[in-house]
N, C-alpha and C. Protein backbone atom coordinates (compact mmCIF):
# COMPACT_ATOMS: atom_id res chain seq x y z
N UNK A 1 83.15 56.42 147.51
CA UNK A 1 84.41 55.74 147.21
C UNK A 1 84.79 55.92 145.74
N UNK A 2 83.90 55.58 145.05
CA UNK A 2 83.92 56.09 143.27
C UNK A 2 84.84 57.59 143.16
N UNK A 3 83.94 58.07 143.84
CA UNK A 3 84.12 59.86 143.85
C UNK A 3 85.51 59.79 144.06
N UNK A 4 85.89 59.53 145.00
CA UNK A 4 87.49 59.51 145.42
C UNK A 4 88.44 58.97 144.48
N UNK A 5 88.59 58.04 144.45
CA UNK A 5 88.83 57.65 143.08
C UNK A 5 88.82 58.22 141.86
N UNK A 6 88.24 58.84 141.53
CA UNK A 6 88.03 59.88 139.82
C UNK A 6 88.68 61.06 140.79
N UNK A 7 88.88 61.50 141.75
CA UNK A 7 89.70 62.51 141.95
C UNK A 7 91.03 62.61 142.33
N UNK A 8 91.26 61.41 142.91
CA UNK A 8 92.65 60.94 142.92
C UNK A 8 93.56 60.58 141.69
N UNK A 9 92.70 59.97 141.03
CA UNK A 9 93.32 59.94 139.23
C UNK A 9 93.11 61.58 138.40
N UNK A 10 92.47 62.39 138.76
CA UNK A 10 92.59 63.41 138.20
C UNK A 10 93.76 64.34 138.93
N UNK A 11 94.33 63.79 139.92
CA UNK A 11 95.38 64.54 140.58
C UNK A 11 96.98 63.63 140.11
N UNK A 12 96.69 62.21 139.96
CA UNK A 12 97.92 61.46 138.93
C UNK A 12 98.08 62.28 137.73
N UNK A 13 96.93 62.38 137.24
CA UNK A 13 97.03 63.20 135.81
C UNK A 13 97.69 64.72 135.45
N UNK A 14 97.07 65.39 136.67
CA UNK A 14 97.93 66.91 137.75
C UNK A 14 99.12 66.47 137.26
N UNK A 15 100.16 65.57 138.58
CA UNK A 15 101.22 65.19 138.44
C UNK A 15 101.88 64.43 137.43
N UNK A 16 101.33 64.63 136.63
CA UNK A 16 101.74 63.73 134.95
C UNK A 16 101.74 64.49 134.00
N UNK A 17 101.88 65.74 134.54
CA UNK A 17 101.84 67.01 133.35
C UNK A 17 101.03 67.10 132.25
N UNK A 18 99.63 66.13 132.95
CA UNK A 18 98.49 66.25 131.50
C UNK A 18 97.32 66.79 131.65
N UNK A 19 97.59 67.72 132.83
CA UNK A 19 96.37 68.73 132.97
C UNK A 19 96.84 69.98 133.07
N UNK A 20 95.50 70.99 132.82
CA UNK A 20 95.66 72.35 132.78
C UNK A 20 94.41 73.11 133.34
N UNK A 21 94.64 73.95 134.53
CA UNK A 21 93.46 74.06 134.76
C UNK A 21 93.42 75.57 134.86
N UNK A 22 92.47 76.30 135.36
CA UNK A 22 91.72 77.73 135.42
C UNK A 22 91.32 78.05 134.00
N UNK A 23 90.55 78.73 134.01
CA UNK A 23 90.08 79.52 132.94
C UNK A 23 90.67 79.91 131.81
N UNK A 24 91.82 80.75 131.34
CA UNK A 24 92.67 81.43 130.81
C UNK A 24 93.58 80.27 130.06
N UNK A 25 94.29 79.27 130.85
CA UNK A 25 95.27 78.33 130.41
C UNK A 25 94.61 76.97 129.37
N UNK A 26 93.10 76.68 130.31
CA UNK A 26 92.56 75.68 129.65
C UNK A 26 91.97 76.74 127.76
N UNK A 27 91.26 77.79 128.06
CA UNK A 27 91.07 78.32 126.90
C UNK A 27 92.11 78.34 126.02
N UNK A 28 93.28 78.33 126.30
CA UNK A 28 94.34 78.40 125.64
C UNK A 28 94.54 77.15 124.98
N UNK A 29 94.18 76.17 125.87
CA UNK A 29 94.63 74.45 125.20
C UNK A 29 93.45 74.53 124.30
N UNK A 30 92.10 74.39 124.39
CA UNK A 30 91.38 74.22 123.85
C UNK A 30 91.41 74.49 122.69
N UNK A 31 91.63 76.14 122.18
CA UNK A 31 91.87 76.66 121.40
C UNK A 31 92.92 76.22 120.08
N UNK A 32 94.13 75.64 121.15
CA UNK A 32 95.02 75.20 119.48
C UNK A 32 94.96 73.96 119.81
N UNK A 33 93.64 73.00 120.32
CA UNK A 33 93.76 71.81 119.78
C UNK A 33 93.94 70.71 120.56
N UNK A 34 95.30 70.93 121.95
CA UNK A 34 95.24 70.11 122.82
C UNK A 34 94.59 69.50 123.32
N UNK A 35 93.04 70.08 123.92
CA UNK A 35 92.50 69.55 124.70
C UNK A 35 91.66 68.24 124.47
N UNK A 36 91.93 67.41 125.32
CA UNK A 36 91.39 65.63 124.96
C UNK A 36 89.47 65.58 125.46
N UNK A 37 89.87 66.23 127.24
CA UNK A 37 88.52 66.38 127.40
C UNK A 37 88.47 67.69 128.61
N UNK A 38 87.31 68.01 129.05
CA UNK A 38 87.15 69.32 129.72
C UNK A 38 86.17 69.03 130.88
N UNK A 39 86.55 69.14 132.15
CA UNK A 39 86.10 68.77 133.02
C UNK A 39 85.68 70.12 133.45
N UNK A 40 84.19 70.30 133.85
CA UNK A 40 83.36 71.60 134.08
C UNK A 40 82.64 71.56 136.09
N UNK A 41 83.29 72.07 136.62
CA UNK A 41 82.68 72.21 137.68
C UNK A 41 80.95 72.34 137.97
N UNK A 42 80.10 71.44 138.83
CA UNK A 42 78.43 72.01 138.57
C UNK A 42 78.25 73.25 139.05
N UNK A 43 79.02 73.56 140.23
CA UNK A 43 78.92 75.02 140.53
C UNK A 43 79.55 76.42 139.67
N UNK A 44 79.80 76.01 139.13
CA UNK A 44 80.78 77.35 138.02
C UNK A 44 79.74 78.31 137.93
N UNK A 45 80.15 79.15 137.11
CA UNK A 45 78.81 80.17 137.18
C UNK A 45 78.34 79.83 135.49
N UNK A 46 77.22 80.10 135.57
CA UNK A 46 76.44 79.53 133.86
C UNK A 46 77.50 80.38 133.34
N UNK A 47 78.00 81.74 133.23
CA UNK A 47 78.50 82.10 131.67
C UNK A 47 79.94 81.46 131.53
N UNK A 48 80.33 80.77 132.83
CA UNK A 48 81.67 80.08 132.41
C UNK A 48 81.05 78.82 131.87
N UNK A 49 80.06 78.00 132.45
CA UNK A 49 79.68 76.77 131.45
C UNK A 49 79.22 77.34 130.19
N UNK A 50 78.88 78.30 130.10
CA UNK A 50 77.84 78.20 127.92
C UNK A 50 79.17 78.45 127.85
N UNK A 51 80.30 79.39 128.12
CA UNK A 51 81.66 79.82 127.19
C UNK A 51 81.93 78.55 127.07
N UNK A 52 82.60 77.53 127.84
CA UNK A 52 83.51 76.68 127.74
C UNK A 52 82.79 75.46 127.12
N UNK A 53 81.38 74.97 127.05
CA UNK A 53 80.91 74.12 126.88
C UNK A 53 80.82 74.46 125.27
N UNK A 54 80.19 75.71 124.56
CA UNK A 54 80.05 76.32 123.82
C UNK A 54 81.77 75.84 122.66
N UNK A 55 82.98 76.31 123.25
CA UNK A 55 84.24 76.32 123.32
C UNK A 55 84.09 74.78 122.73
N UNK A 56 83.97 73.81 123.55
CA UNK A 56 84.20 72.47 123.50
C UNK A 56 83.15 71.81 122.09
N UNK A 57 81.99 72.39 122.06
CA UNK A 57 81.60 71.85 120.97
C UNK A 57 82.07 72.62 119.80
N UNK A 58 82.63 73.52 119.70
CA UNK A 58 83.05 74.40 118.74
C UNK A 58 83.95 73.45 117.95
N UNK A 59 85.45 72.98 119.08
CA UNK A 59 86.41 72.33 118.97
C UNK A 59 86.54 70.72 118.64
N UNK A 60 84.84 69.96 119.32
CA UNK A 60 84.60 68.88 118.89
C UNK A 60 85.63 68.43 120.26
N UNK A 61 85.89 68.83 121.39
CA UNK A 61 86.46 68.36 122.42
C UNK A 61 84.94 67.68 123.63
N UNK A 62 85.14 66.73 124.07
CA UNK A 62 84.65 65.87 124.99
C UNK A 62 84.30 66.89 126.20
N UNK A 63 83.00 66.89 127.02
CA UNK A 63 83.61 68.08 127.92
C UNK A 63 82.44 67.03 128.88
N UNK A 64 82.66 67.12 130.36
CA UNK A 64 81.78 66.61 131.44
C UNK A 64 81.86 67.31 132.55
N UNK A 65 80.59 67.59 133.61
CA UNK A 65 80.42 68.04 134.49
C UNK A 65 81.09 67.08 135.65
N UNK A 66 82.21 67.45 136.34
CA UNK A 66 82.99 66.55 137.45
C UNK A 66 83.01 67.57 138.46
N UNK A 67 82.03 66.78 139.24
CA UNK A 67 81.95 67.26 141.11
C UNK A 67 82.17 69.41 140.65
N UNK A 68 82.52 69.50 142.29
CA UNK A 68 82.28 71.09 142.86
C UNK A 68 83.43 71.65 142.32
N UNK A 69 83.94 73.36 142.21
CA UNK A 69 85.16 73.73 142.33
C UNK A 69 86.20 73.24 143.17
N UNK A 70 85.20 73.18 144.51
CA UNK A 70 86.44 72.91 145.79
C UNK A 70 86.85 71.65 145.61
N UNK A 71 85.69 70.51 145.00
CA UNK A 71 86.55 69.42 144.87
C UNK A 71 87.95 68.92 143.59
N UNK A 72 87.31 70.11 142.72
CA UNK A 72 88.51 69.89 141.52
C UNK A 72 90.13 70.58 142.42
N UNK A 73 89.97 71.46 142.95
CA UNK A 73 90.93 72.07 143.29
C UNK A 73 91.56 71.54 144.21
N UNK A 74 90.74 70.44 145.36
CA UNK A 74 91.72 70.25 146.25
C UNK A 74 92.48 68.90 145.46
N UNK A 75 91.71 68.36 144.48
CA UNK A 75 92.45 66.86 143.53
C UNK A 75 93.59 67.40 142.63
N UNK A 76 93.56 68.36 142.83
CA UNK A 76 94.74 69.53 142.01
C UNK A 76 96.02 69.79 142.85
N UNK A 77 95.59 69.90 143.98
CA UNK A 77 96.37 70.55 144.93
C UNK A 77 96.62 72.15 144.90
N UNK A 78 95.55 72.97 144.48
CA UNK A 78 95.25 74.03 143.58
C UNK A 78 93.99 74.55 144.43
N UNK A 79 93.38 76.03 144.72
CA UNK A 79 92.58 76.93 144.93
C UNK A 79 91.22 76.24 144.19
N UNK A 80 90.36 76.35 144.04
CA UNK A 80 88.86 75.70 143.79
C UNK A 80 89.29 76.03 142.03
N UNK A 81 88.44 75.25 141.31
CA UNK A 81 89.14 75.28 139.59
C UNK A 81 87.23 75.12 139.51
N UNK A 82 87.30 76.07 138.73
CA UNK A 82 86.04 76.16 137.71
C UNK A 82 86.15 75.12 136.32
N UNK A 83 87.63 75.17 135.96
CA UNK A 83 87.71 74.28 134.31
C UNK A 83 88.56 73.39 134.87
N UNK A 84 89.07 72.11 134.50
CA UNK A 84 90.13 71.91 134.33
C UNK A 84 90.14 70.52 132.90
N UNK A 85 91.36 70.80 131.73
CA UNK A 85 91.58 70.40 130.43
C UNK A 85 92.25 69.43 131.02
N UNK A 86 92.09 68.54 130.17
CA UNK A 86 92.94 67.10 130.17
C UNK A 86 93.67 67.07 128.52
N UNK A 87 95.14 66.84 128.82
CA UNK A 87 95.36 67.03 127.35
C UNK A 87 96.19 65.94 126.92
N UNK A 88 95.61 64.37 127.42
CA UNK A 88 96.34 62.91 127.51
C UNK A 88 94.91 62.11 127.12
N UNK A 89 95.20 61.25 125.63
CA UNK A 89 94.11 60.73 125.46
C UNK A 89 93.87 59.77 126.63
N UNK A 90 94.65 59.03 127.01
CA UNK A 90 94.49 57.68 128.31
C UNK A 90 94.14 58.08 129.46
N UNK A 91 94.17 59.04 130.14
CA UNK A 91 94.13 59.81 131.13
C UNK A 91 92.28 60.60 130.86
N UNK A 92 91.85 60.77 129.91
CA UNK A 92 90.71 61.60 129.50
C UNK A 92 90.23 60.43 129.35
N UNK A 93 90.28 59.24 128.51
CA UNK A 93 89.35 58.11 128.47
C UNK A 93 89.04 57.59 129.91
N UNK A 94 90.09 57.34 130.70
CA UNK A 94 89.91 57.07 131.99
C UNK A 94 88.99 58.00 132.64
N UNK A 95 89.31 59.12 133.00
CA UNK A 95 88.60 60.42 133.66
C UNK A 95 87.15 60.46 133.65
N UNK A 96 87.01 60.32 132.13
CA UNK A 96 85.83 59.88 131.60
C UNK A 96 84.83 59.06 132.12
N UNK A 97 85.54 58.08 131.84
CA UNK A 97 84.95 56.61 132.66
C UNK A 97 84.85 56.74 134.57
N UNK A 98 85.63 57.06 135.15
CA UNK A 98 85.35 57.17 136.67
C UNK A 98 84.28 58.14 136.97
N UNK A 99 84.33 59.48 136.21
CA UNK A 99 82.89 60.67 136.60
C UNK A 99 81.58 60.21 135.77
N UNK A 100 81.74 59.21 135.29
CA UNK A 100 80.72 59.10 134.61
C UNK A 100 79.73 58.45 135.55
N UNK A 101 80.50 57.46 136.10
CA UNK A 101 80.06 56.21 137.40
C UNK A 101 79.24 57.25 138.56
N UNK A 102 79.62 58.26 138.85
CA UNK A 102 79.33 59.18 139.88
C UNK A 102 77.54 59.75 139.58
């Protein structure tokens, strides 16, 4: 029930224009700054976690392991997501707080 919950608010957040997800777009936020926090799939493949995790401490951005690809993607309404950036401090404090519970 938790679970559901942290993915249903990560799909408000979708529809609130304060996420960014795949590979390419989130590197992009990260990079100049946007990104609040970085939600890392457990299944990704290791060289996308050391890049992006790597990325995130570089940047001093927040980053957490939240559930499978397939589950980021279907809370997306989106193909399975290896990354997905949160770039809303209230929305990332929250996010935060629900995957953490999990």
């Amino acid at each position: 029930m938790v679970a559901q919950k942290a993915y249903d608010f990560l799909g408000l957040a979708q529809r609130a224009g304060q996420v960014q997800s795949g590979d390419a777009g989130s590197e992009a936020l990260m990079k100049k700054g946007k990104a609040k926090l970085v939600l890392l799939a457990a299944d990704a493949s290791e060289k996308t976690k050391e890049h992006f995790i790597s990325l995130a401490k570089y940047k001093k951005i927040k980053w957490i392991e939240a559930g499978e690809k397939m589950q980021l993607g279907i809370a997306l309404g989106k193909s399975p997501r290896s990354v997905v950036v949160v770039t809303d401090d209230g929305f990332a404090r929250r996010l935060q707080e629900l995957f953490s519970d999990l």
